[in-house]
C-alpha atoms as a PDB file:
ATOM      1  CA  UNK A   1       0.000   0.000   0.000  1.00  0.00           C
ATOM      2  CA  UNK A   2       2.664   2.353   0.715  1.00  0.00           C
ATOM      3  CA  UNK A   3       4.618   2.003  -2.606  1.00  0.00           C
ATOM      4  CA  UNK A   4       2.363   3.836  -4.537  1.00  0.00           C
ATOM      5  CA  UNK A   5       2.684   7.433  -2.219  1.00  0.00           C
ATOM      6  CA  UNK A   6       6.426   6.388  -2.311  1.00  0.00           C
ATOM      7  CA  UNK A   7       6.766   6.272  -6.262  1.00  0.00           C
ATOM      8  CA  UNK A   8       4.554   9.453  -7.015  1.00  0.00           C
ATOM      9  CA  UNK A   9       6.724  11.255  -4.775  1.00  0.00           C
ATOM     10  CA  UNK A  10       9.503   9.742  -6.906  1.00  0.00           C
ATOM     11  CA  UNK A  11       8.161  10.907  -9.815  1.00  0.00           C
ATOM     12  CA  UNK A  12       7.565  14.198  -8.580  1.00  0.00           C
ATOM     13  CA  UNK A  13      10.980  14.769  -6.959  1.00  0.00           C
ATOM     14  CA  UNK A  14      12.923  13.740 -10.591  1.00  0.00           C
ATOM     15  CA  UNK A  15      10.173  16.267 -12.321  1.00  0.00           C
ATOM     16  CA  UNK A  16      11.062  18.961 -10.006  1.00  0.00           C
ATOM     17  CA  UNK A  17      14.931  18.525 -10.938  1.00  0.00           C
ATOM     18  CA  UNK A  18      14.384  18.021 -14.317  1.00  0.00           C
ATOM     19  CA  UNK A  19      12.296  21.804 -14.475  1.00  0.00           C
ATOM     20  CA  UNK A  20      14.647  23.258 -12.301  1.00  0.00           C
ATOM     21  CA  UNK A  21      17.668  22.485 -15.012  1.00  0.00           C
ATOM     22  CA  UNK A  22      15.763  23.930 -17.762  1.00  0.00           C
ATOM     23  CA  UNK A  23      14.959  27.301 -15.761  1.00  0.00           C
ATOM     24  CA  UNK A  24      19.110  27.397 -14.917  1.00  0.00           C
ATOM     25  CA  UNK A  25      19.191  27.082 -19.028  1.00  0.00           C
ATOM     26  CA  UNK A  26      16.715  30.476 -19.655  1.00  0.00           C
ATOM     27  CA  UNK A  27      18.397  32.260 -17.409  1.00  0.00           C
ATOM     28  CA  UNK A  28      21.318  32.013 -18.738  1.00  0.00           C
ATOM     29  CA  UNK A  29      20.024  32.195 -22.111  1.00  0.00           C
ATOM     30  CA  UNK A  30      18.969  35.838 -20.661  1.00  0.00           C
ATOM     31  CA  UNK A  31      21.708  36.905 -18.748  1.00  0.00           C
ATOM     32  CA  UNK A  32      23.650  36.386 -22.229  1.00  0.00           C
ATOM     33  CA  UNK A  33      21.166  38.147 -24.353  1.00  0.00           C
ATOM     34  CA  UNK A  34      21.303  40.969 -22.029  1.00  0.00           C
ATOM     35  CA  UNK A  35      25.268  40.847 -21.996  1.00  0.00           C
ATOM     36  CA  UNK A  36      24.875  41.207 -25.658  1.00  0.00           C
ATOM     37  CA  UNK A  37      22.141  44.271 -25.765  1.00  0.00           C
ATOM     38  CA  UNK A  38      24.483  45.801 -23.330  1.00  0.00           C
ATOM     39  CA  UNK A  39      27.633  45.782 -25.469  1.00  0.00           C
ATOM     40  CA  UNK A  40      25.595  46.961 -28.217  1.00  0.00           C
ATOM     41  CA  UNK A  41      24.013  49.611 -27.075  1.00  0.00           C
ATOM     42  CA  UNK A  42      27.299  50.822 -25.641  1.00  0.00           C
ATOM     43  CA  UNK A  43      28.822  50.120 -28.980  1.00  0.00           C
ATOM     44  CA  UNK A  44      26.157  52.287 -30.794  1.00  0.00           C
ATOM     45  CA  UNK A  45      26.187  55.115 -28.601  1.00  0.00           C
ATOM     46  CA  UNK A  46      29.935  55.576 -29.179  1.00  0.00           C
ATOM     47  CA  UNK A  47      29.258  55.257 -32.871  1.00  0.00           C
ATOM     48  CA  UNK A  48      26.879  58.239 -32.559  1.00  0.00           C
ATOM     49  CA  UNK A  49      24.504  56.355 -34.211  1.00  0.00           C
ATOM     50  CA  UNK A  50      20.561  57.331 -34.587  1.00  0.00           C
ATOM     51  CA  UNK A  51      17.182  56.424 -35.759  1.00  0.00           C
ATOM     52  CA  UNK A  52      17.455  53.864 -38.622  1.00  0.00           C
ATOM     53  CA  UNK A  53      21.137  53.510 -38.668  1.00  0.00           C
ATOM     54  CA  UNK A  54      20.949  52.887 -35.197  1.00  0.00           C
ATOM     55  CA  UNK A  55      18.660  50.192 -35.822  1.00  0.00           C
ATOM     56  CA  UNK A  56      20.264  48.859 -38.223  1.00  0.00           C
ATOM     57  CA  UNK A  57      23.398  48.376 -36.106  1.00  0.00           C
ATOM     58  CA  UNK A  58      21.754  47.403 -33.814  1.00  0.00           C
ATOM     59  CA  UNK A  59      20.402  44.360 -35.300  1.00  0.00           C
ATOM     60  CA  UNK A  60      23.802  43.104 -36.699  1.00  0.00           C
ATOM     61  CA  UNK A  61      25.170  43.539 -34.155  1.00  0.00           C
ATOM     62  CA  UNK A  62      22.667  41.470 -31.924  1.00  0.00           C
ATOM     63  CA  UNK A  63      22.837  38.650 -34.434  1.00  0.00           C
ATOM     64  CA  UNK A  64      26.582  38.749 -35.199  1.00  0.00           C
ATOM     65  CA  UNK A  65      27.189  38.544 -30.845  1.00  0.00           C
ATOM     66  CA  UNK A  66      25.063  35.151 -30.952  1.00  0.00           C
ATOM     67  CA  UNK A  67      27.614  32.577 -32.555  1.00  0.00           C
END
């Protein structure tokens, strides 16, 4: 009678680790993305760049950081 409590908590304990591995993986998938806008923007600004050539940059530059 008791194994079945015993395995759903199992089940629920290697779910909970499993979820908690992905979330480490978005974060850091952030964290770089936001490295990356930072650098960018910095980048632009010293450029002087504006409106659509800003934009512009910007976007290559995002893109180009990724690989």
């Amino acid at each position: 009678m008791m194994k079945k409590p015993l395995i759903s908590l199992i089940v629920l304990a290697v779910a909970a680790l499993g979820s908690g591995a992905a979330m480490a993986k978005d974060s850091a998938a952030r964290t770089a993305q936001r490295e990356r806008m930072k650098t960018c923007n910095a980048d632009a600004k010293a450029a002087n760049k504006k409106g659509a050539d800003r934009k512009a940059f910007m976007k290559e530059c995002l893109s180009a950081k990724k690989a």
